[in-house]
C-alpha atoms as a PDB file:
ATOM      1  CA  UNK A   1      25.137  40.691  10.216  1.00  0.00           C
ATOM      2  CA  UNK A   2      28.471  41.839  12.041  1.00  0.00           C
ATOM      3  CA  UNK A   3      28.132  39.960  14.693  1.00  0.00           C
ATOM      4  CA  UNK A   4      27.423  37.068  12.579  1.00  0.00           C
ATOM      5  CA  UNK A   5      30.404  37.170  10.601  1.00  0.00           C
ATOM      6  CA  UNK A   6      32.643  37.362  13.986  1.00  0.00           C
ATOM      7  CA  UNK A   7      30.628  34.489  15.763  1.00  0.00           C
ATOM      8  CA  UNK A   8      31.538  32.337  12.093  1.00  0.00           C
ATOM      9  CA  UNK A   9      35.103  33.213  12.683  1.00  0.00           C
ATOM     10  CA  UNK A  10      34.844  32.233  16.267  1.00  0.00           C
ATOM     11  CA  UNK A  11      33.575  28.992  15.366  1.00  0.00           C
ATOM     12  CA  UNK A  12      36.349  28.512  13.060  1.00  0.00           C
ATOM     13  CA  UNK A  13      39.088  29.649  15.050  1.00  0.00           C
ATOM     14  CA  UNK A  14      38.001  27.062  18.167  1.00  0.00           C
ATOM     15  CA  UNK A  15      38.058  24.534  15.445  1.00  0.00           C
ATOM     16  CA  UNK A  16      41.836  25.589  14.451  1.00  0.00           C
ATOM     17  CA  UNK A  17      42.669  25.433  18.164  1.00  0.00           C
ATOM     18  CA  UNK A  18      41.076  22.034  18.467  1.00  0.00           C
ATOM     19  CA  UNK A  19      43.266  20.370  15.868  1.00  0.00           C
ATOM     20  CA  UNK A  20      46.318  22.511  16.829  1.00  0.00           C
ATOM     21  CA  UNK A  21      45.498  20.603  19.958  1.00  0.00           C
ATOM     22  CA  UNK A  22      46.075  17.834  18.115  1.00  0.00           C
ATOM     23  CA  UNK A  23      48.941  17.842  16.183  1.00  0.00           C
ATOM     24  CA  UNK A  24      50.729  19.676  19.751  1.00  0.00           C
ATOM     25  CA  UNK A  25      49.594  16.218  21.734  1.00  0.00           C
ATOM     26  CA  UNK A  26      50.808  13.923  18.520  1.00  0.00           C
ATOM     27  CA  UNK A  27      53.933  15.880  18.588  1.00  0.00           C
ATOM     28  CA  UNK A  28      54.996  15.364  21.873  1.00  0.00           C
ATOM     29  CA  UNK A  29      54.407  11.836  21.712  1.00  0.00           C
ATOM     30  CA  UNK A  30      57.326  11.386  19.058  1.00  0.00           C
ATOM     31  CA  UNK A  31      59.847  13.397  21.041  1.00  0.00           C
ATOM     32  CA  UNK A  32      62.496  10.850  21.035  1.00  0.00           C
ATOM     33  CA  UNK A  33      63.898   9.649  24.871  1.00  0.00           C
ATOM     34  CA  UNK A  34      61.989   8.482  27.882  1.00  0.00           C
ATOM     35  CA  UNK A  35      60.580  11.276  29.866  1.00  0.00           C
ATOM     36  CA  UNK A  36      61.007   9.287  33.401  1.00  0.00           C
ATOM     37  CA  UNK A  37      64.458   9.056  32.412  1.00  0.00           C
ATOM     38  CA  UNK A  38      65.226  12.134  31.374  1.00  0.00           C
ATOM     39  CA  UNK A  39      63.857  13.915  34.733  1.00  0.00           C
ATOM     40  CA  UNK A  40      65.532  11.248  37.061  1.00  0.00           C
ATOM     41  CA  UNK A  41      68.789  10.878  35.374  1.00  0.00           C
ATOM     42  CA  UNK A  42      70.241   7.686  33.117  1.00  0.00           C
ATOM     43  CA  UNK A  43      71.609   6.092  36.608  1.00  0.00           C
ATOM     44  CA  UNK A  44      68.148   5.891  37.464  1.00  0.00           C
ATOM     45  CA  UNK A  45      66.968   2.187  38.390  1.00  0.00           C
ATOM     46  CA  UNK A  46      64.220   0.625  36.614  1.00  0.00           C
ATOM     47  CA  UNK A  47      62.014   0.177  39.945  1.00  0.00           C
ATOM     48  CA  UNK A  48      61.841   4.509  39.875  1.00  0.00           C
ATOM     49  CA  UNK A  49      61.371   4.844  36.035  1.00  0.00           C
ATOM     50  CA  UNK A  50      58.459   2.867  36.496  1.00  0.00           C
ATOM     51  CA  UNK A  51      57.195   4.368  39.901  1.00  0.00           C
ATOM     52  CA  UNK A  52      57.537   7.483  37.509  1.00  0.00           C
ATOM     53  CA  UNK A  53      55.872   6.667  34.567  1.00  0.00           C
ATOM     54  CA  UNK A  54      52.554   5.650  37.119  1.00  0.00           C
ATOM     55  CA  UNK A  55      53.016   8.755  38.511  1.00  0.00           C
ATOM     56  CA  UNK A  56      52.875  10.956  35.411  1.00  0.00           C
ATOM     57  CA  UNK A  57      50.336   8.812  34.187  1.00  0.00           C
ATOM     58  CA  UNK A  58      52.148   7.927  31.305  1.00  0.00           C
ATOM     59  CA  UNK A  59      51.221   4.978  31.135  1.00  0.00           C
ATOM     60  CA  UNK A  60      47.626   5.394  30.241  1.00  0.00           C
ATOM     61  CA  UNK A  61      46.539   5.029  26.601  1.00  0.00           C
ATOM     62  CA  UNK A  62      47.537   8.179  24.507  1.00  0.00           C
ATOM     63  CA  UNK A  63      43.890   9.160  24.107  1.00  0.00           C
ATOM     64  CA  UNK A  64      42.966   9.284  27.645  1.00  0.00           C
ATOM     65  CA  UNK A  65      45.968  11.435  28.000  1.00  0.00           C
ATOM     66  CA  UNK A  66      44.560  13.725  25.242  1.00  0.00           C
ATOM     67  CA  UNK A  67      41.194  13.408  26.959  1.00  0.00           C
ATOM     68  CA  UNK A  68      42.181  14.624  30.575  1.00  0.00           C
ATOM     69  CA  UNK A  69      44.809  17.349  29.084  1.00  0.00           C
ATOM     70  CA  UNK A  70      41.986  18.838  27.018  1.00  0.00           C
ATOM     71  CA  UNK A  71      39.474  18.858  29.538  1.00  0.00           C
ATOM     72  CA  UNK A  72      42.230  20.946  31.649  1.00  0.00           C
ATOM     73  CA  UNK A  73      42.497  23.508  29.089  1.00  0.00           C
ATOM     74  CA  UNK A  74      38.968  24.541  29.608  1.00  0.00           C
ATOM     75  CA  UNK A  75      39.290  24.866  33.324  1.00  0.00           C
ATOM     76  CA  UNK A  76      42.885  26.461  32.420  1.00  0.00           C
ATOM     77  CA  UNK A  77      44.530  23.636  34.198  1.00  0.00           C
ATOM     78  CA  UNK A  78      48.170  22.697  31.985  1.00  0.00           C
ATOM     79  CA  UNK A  79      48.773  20.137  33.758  1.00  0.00           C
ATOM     80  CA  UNK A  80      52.122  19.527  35.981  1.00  0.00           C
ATOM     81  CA  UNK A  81      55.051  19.982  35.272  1.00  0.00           C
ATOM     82  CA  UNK A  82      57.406  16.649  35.320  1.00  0.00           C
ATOM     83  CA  UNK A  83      60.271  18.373  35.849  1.00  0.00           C
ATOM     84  CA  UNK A  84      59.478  20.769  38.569  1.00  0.00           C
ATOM     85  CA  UNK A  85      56.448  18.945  39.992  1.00  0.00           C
ATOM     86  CA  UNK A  86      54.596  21.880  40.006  1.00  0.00           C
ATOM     87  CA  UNK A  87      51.973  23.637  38.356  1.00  0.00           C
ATOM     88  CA  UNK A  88      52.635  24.823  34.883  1.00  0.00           C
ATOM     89  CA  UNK A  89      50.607  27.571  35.170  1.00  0.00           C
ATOM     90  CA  UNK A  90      52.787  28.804  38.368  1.00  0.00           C
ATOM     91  CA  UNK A  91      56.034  28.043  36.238  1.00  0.00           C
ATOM     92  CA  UNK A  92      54.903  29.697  33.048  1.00  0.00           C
ATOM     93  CA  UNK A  93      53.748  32.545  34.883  1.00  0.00           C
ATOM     94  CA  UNK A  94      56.575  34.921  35.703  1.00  0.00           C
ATOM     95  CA  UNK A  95      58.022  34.117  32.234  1.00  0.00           C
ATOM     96  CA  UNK A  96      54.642  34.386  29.971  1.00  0.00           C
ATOM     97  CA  UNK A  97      54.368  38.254  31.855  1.00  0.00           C
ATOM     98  CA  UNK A  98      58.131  38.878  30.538  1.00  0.00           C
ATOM     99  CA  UNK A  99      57.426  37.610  27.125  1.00  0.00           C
ATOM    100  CA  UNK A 100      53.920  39.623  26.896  1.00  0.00           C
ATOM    101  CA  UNK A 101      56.958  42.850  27.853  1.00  0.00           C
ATOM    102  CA  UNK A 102      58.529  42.031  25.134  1.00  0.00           C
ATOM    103  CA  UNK A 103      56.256  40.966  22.281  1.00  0.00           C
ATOM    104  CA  UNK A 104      53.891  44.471  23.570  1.00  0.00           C
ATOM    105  CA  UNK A 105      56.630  46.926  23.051  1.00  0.00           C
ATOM    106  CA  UNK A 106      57.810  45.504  19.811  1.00  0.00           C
ATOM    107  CA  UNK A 107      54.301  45.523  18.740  1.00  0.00           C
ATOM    108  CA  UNK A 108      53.424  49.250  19.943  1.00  0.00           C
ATOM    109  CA  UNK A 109      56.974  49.954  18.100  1.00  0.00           C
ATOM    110  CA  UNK A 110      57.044  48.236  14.672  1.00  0.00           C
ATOM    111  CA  UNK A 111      53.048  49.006  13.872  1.00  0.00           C
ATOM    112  CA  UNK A 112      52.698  52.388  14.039  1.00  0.00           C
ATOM    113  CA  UNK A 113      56.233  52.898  13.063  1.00  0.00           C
ATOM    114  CA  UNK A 114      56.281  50.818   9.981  1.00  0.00           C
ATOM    115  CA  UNK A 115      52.788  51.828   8.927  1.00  0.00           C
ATOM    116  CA  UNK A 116      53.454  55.970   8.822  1.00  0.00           C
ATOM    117  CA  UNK A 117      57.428  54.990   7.044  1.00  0.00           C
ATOM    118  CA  UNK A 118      55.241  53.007   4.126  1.00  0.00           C
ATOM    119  CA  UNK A 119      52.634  55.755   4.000  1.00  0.00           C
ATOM    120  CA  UNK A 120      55.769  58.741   3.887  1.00  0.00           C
ATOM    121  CA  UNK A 121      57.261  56.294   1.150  1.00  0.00           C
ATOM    122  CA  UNK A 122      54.184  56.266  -1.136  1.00  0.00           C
ATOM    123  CA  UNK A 123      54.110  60.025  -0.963  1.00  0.00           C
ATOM    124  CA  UNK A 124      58.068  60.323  -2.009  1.00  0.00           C
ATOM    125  CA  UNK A 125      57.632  57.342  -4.126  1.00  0.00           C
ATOM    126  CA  UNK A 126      60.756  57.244  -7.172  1.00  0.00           C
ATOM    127  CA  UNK A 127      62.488  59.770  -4.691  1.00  0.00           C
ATOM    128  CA  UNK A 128      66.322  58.774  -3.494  1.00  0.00           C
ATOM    129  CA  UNK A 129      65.019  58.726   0.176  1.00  0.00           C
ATOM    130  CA  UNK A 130      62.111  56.029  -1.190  1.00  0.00           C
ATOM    131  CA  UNK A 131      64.498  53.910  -2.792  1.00  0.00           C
ATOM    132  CA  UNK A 132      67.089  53.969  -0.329  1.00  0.00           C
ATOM    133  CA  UNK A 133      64.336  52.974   2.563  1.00  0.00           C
ATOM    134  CA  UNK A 134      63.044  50.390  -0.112  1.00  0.00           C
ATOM    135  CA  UNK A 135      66.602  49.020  -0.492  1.00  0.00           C
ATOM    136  CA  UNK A 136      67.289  49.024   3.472  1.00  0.00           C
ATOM    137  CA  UNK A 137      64.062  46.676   3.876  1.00  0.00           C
ATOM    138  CA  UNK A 138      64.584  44.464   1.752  1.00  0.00           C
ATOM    139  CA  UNK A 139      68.165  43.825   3.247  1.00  0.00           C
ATOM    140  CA  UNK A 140      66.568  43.301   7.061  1.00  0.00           C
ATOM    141  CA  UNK A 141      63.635  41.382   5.512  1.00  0.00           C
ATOM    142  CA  UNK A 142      66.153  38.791   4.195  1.00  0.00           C
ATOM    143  CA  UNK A 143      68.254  38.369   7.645  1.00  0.00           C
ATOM    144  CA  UNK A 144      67.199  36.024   9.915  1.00  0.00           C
ATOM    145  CA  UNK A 145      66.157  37.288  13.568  1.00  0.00           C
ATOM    146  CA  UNK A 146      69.518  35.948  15.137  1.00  0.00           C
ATOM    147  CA  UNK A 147      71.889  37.294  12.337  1.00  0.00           C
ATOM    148  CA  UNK A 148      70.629  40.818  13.590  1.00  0.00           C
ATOM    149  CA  UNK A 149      70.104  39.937  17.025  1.00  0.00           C
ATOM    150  CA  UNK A 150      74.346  38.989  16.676  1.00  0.00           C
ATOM    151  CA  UNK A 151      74.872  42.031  14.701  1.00  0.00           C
ATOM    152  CA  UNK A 152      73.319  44.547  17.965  1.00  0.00           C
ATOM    153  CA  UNK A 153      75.455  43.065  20.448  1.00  0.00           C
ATOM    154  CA  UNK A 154      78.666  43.332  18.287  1.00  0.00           C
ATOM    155  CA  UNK A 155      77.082  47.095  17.857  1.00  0.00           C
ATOM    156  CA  UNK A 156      76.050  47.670  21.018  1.00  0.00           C
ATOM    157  CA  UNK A 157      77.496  45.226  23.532  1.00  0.00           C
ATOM    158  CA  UNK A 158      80.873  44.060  22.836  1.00  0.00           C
ATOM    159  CA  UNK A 159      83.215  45.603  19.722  1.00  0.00           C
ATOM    160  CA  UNK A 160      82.066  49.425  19.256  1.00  0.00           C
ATOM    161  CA  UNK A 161      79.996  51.129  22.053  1.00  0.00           C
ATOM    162  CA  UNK A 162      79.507  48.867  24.637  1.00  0.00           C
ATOM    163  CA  UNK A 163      76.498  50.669  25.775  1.00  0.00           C
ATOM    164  CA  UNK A 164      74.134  48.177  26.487  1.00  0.00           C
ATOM    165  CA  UNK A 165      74.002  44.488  28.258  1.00  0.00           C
ATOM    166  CA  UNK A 166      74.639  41.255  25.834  1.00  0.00           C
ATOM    167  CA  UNK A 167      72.319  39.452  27.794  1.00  0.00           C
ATOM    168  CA  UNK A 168      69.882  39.392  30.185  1.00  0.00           C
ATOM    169  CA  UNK A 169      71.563  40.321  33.608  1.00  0.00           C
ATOM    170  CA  UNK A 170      68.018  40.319  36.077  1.00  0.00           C
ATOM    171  CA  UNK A 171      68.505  37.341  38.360  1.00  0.00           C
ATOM    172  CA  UNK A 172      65.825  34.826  38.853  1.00  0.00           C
ATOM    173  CA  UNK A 173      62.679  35.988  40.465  1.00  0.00           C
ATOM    174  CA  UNK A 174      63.532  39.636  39.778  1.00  0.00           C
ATOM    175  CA  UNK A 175      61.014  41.208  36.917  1.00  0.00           C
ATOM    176  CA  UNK A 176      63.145  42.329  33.788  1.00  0.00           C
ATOM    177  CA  UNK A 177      61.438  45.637  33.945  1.00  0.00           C
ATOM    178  CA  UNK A 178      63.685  46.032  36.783  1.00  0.00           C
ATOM    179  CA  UNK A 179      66.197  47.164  34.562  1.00  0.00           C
ATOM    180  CA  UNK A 180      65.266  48.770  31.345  1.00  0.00           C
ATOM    181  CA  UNK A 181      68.018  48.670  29.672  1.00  0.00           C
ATOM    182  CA  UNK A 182      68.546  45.180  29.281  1.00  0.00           C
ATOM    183  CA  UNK A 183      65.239  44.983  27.312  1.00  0.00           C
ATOM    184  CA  UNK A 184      66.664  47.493  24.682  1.00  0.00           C
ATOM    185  CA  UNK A 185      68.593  44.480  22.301  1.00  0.00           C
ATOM    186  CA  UNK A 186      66.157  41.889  22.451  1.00  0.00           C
ATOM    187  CA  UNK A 187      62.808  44.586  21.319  1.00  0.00           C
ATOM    188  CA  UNK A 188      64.770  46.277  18.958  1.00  0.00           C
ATOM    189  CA  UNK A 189      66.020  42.400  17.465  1.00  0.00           C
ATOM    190  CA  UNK A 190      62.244  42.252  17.009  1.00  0.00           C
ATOM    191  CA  UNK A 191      61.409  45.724  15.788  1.00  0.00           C
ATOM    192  CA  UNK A 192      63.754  45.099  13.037  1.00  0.00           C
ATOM    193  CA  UNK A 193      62.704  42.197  11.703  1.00  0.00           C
ATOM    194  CA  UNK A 194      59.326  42.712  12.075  1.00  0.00           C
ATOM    195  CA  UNK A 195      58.984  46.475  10.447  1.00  0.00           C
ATOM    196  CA  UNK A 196      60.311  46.080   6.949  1.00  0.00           C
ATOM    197  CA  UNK A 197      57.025  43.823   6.160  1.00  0.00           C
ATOM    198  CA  UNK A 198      54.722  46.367   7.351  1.00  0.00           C
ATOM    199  CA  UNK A 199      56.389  48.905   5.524  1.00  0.00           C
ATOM    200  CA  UNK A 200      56.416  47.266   2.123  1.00  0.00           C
ATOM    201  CA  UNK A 201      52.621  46.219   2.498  1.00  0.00           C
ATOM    202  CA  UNK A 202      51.914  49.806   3.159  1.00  0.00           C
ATOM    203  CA  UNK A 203      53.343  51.660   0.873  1.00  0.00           C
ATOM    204  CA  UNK A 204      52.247  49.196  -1.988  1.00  0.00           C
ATOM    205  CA  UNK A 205      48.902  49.638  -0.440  1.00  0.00           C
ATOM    206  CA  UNK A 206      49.177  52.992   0.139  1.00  0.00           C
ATOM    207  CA  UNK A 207      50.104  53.764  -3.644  1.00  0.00           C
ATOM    208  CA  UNK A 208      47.559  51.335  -5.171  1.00  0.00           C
ATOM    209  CA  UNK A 209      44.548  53.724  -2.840  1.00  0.00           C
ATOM    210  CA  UNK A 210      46.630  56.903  -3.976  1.00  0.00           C
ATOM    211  CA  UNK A 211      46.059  56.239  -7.626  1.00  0.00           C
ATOM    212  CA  UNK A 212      42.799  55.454  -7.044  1.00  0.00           C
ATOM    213  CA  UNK A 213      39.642  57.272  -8.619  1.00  0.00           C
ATOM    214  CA  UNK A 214      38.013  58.080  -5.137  1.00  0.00           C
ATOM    215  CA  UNK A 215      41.110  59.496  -4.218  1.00  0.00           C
ATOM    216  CA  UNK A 216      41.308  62.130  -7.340  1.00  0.00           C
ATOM    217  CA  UNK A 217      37.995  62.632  -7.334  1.00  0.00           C
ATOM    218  CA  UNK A 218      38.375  64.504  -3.575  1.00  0.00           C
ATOM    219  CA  UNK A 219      41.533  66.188  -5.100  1.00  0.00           C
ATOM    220  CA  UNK A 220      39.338  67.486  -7.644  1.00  0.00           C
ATOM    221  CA  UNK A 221      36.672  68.660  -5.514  1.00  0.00           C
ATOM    222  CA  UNK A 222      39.775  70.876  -3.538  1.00  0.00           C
ATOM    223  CA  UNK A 223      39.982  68.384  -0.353  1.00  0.00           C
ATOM    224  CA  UNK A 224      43.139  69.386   1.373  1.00  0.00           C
ATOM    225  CA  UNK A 225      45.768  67.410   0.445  1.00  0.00           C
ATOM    226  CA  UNK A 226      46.569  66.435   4.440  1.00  0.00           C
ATOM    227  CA  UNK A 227      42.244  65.450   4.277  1.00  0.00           C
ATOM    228  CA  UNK A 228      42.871  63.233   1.203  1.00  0.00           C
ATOM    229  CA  UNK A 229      45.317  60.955   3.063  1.00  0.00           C
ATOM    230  CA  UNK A 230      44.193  61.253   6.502  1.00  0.00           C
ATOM    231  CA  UNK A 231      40.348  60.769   5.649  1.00  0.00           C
ATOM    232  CA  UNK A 232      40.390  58.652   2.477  1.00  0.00           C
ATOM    233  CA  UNK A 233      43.260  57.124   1.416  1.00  0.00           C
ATOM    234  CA  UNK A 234      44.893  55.917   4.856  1.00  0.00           C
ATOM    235  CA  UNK A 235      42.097  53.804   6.674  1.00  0.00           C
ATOM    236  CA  UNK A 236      41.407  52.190   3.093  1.00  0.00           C
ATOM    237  CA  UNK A 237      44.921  50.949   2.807  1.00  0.00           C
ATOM    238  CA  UNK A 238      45.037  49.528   6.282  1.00  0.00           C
ATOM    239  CA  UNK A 239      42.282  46.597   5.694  1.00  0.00           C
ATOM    240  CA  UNK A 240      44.847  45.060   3.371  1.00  0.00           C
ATOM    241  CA  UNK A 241      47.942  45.639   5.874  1.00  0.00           C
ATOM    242  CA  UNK A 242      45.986  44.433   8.916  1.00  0.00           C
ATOM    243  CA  UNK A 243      46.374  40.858   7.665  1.00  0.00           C
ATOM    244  CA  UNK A 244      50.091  41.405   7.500  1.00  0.00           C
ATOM    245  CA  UNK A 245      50.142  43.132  10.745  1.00  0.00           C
ATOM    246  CA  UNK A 246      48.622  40.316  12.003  1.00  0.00           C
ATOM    247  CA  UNK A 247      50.801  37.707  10.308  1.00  0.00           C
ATOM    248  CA  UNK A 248      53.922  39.714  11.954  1.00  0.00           C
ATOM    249  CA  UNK A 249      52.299  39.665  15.440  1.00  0.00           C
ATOM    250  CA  UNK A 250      52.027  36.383  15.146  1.00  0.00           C
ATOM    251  CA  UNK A 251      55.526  35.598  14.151  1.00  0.00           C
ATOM    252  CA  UNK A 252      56.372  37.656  17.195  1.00  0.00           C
ATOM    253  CA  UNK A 253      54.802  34.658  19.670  1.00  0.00           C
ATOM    254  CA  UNK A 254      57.032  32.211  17.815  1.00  0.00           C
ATOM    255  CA  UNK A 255      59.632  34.074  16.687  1.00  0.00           C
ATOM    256  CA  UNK A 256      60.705  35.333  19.841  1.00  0.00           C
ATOM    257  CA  UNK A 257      61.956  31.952  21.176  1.00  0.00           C
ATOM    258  CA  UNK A 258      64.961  32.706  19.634  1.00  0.00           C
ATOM    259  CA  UNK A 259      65.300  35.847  20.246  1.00  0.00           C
ATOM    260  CA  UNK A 260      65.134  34.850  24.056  1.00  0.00           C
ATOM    261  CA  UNK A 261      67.838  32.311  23.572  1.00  0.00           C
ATOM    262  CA  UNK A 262      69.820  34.766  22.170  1.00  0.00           C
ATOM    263  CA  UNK A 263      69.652  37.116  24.810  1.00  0.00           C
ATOM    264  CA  UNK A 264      69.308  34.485  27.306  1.00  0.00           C
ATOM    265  CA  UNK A 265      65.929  36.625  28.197  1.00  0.00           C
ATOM    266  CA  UNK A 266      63.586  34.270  30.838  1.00  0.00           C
ATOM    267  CA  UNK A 267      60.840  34.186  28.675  1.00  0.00           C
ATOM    268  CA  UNK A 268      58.364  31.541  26.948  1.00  0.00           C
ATOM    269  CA  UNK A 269      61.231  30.982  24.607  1.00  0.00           C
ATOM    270  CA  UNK A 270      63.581  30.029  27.051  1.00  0.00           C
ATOM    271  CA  UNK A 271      61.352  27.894  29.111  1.00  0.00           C
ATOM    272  CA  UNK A 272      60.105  25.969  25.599  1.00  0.00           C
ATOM    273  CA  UNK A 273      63.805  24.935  25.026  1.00  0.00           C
ATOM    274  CA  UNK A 274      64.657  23.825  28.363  1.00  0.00           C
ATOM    275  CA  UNK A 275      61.176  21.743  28.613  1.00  0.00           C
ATOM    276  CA  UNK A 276      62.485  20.300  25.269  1.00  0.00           C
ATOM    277  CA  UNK A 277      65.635  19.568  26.416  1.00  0.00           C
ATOM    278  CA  UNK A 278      64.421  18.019  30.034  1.00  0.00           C
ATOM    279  CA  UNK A 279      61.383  16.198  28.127  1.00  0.00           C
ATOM    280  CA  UNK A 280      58.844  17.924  30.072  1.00  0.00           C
ATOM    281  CA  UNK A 281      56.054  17.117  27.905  1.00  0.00           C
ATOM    282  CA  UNK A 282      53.444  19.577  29.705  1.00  0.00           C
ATOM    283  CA  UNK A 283      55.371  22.429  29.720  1.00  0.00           C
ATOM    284  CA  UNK A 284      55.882  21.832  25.519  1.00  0.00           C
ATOM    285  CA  UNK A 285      51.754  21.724  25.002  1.00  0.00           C
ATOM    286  CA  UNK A 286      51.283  24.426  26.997  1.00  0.00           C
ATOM    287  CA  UNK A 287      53.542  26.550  25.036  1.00  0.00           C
ATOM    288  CA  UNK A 288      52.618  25.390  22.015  1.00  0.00           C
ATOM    289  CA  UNK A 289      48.848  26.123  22.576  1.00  0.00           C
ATOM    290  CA  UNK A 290      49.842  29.558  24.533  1.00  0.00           C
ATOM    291  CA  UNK A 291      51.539  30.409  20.892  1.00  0.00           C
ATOM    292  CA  UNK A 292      48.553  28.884  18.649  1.00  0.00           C
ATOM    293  CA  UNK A 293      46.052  30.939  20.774  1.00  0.00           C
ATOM    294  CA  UNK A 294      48.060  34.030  20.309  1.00  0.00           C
ATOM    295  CA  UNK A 295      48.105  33.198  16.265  1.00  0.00           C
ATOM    296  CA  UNK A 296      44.461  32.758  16.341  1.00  0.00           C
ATOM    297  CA  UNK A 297      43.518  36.124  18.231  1.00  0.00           C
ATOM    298  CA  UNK A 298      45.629  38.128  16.595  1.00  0.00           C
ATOM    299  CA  UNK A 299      44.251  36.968  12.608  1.00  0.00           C
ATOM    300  CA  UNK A 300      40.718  37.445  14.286  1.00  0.00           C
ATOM    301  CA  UNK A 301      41.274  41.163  15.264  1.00  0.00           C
ATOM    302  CA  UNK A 302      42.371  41.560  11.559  1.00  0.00           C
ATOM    303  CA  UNK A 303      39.707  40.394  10.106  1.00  0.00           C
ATOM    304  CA  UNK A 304      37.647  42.998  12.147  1.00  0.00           C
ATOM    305  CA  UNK A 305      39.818  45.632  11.155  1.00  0.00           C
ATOM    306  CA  UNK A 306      39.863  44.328   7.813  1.00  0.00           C
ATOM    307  CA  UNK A 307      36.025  44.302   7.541  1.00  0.00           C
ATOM    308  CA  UNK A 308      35.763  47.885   9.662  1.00  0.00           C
ATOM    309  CA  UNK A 309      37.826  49.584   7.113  1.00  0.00           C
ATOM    310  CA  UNK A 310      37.189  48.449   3.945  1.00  0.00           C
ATOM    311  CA  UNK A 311      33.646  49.688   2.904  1.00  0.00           C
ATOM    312  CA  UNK A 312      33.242  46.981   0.281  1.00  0.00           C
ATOM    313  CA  UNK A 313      33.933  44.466   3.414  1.00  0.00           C
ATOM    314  CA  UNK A 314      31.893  46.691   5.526  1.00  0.00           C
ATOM    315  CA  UNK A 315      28.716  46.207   3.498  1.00  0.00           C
ATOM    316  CA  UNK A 316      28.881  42.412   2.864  1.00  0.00           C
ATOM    317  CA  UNK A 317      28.976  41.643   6.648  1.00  0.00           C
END
């Protein structure tokens, strides 16, 4: 019956994908401008904006353009890029790796972190140290990512310490995790905005399992206090924050586009606003449906976590 329930959300996800597909495809086609003339220039004579358009195949219907783009998705062809002339999948290459960088060690920062701060604030819950945690994330939770992202490098870049590099500094072709450091500002932009939500789930979470009857029932029996919370009370409060968690991974494959403008970091983010800029219509879908896949993964692997630790869940599929 597990397997059942997974191959359901399956279907349902490839159906989400399929009309993210789309609304990515409609989207493009009301950018405003002429691509041909955006690539080539505005001194561009008619003759090459034409010779252009052929090229590109732009000037098939729209749905034959939809038709031959999708079918290249499923042999993970993006298309080429009108801009470059190359493949999309050689230009988004370099960049998707130093995105993935950045989104992982957020991720592998903010989760556990955020999950064992809300679980030490529903065990000090009405304390000082609870409510001046409580108080601190609700203050990052209402800043936008660039308002801290600004905030770092006037911490850490430019007024007081001067420690660490504004933006990125690697030159083209050189991987980022050539130099550590200048990853620093950009993961911890995304750390902090992404933490404070975890947090808050958990501890609500955390206190709601605390106070419930399973819970005092093992106190009564003279479970060790560390057993209560490790065994029982712990994996039944993360079903409920794995939804969040995924919500907040999420937000990290769209959210980090302007993080990566910020820090000028050569990363999916970047390369979305300059295909926007130079019209380069493939390069957009392929972003977009890089971004929608990652959405669609990530809510899948909660609902498996959801369902593998919540008994109630557990026993319906």
């Amino acid at each position: 019956m597990f397997g059942k329930v997974i191959g359901k959300r399956l279907i349902f996800s490839a159906f989400i994908l399929l009309a993210v597909s789309l609304l990515v495809f409609g989207a493009t086609l009301l950018l405003p401008g002429d691509a041909a003339r955006a690539i080539l220039g505005q001194q561009a004579t008619p003759e090459r904006i034409a010779a252009l358009n052929e090229q590109l195949g732009l000037n098939d219907p729209a749905w034959l353009r939809y038709l031959h783009w999708l079918g290249g998705l499923f042999v993970g062809d993006f298309g080429t890029s009108s801009a470059s002339g190359g493949p999309v999948s050689e230009l988004l290459g370099d960049r998707l790796a130093a995105s993935f960088i950045l989104m992982a060690m957020a991720a592998i920062i903010s989760v556990p972190f955020g999950i064992g701060l809300g679980v030490y604030q529903a065990l000090h819950r009405g304390k000082r140290r609870d409510q001046a945690m409580t108080g601190i994330s609700l203050v990052l939770a209402s800043m936008p990512e660039f308002v801290i992202g600004i905030g770092l490098v006037a911490l850490f870049a430019t007024s007081v310490f001067q420690i660490l590099p504004a933006v990125t500094l690697a030159p083209p072709g050189e991987p980022v995790w050539n130099r550590p450091e200048q990853l620093i500002l950009p993961t911890l932009t995304l750390v902090l905005v992404v933490t404070p939500y975890i947090v808050r789930m958990m501890r609500a979470t955390m206190i709601e399992v605390l106070d419930s009857g399973f819970v005092e029932m093992a106190r009564l029996k003279g479970v060790p206090e560390k057993r209560v919370i490790m065994r029982h009370a712990v994996p039944h409060a993360l079903g409920p924050v794995a939804q969040v968690v995924a919500i907040q991974l999420a937000w990290l494959a769209g959210g980090v586009v302007v993080v990566e403008f910020l820090f000028r970091y050569p990363g999916l983010g970047q390369a979305l606003i300059d295909a926007v800029t130079y019209r380069d219509v493939q390069v957009v879908q392929a972003i977009s449906m890089l971004v929608a896949a990652v959405y669609v993964v990530v809510n899948l692997a909660a609902d498996v976590v959801g369902i593998l630790t919540n008994p109630k869940l557990r026993s319906a599929a």
